[in-house]
Protein backbone atom coordinates (compact mmCIF):
# COMPACT_ATOMS: atom_id res chain seq x y z
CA UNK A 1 -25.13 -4.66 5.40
CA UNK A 2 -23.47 -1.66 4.12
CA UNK A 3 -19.79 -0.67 5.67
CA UNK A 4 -19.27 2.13 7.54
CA UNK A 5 -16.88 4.91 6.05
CA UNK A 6 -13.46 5.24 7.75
CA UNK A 7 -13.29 8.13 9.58
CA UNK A 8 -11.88 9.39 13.00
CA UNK A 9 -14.61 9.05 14.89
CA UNK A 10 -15.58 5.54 13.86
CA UNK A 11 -11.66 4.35 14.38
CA UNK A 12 -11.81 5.78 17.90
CA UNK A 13 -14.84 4.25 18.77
CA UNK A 14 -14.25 1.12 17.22
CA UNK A 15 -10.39 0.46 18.75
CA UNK A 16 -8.70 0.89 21.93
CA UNK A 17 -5.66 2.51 22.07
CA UNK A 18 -3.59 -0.99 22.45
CA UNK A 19 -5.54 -2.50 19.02
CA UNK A 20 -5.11 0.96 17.16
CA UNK A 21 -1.56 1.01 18.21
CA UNK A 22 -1.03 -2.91 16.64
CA UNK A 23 -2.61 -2.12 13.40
CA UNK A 24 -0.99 1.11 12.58
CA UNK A 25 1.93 -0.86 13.65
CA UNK A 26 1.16 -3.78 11.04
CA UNK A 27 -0.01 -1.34 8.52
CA UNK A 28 3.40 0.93 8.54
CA UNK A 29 5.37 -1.96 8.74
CA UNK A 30 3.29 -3.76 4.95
CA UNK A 31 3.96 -0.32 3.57
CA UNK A 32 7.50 -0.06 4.68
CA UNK A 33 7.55 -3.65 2.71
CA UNK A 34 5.55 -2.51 0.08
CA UNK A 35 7.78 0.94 -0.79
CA UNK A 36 11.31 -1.61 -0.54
CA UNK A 37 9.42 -4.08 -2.73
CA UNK A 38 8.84 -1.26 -5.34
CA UNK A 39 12.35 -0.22 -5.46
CA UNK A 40 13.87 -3.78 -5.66
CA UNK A 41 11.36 -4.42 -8.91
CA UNK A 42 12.76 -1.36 -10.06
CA UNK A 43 16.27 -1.92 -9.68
CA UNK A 44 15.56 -5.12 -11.31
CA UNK A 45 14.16 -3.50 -14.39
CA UNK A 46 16.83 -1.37 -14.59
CA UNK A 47 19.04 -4.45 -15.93
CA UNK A 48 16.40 -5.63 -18.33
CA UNK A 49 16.57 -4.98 -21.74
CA UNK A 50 14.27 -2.57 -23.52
CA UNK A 51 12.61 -5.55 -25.36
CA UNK A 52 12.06 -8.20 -22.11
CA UNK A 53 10.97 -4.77 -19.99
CA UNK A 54 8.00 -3.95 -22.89
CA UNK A 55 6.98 -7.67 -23.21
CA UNK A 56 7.04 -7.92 -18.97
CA UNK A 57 5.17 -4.30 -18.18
CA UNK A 58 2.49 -5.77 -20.91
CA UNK A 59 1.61 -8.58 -18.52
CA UNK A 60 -1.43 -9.06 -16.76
CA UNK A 61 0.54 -9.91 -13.64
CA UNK A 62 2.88 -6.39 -14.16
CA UNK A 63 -0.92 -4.61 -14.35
CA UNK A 64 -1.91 -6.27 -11.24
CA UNK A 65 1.28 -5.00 -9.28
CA UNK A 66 0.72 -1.58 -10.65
CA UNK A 67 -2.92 -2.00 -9.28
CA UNK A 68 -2.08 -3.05 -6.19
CA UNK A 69 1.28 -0.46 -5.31
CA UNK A 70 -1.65 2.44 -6.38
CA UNK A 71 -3.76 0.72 -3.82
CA UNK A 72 -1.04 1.27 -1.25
CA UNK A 73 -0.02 4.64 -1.89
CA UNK A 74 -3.78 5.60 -1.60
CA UNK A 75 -4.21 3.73 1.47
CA UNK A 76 -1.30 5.26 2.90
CA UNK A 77 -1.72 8.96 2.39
CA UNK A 78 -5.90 8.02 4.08
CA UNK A 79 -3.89 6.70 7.08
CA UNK A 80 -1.53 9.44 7.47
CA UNK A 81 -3.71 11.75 6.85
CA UNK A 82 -5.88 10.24 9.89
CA UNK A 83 -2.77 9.83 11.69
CA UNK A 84 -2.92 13.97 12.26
CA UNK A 85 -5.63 13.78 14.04
C-alpha cells in the first residue's frame, strides 16, 4: 500500500483540530530538544582536542547523528512551511 504524500489537504482531512494541535505540539517540542541537543554536542566538542574530535566525527555513530539532525532540519522547515497555511 503506497503512502500518501503530506500535504495540506491530506493533514486537514486526516486530523481534527484537537489531534493536529497535539502533534505539532509534540513535534515543536522534539525539535526544540533536538536544536538544544545540537548545541550541547557542540559545546562539548569545543573542549575536545583536535585529535579525539577527528577520531570521534569519523565514527559511524557521529555519521548517524549527522544523519539524523539533517533529518530534523528537513522535517522542520516541511512543517513550518505547512504551518503557513
Amino acid at each position: 500500500m503506497a503512502e500518501r504524500p503530506i500535504t495540506k489537504t491530506n493533514i486537514a482531512r486526516d486530523l481534527d483540530p484537537e489531534q493536529a494541535r497535539l502533534a505539532y505540539s509534540i513535534i515543536q517540542s522534539l525539535l526544540e530538544h533536538t536544536k538544544v541537543v545540537s548545541d550541547l554536542i557542540a559545546l562539548m566538542a569545543q573542549t575536545l582536542d583536535e585529535d579525539t574530535t577527528k577520531a570521534l566525527t569519523q565514527t559511524p555513530v557521529w555519521t548517524a547523528y549527522l544523519d539524523s539532525r539533517a533529518r530534523w532540519i528537513a522535517r522542520a522547515k516541511m512543517w513550518r512551511s505547512l504551518r503557513r497555511y
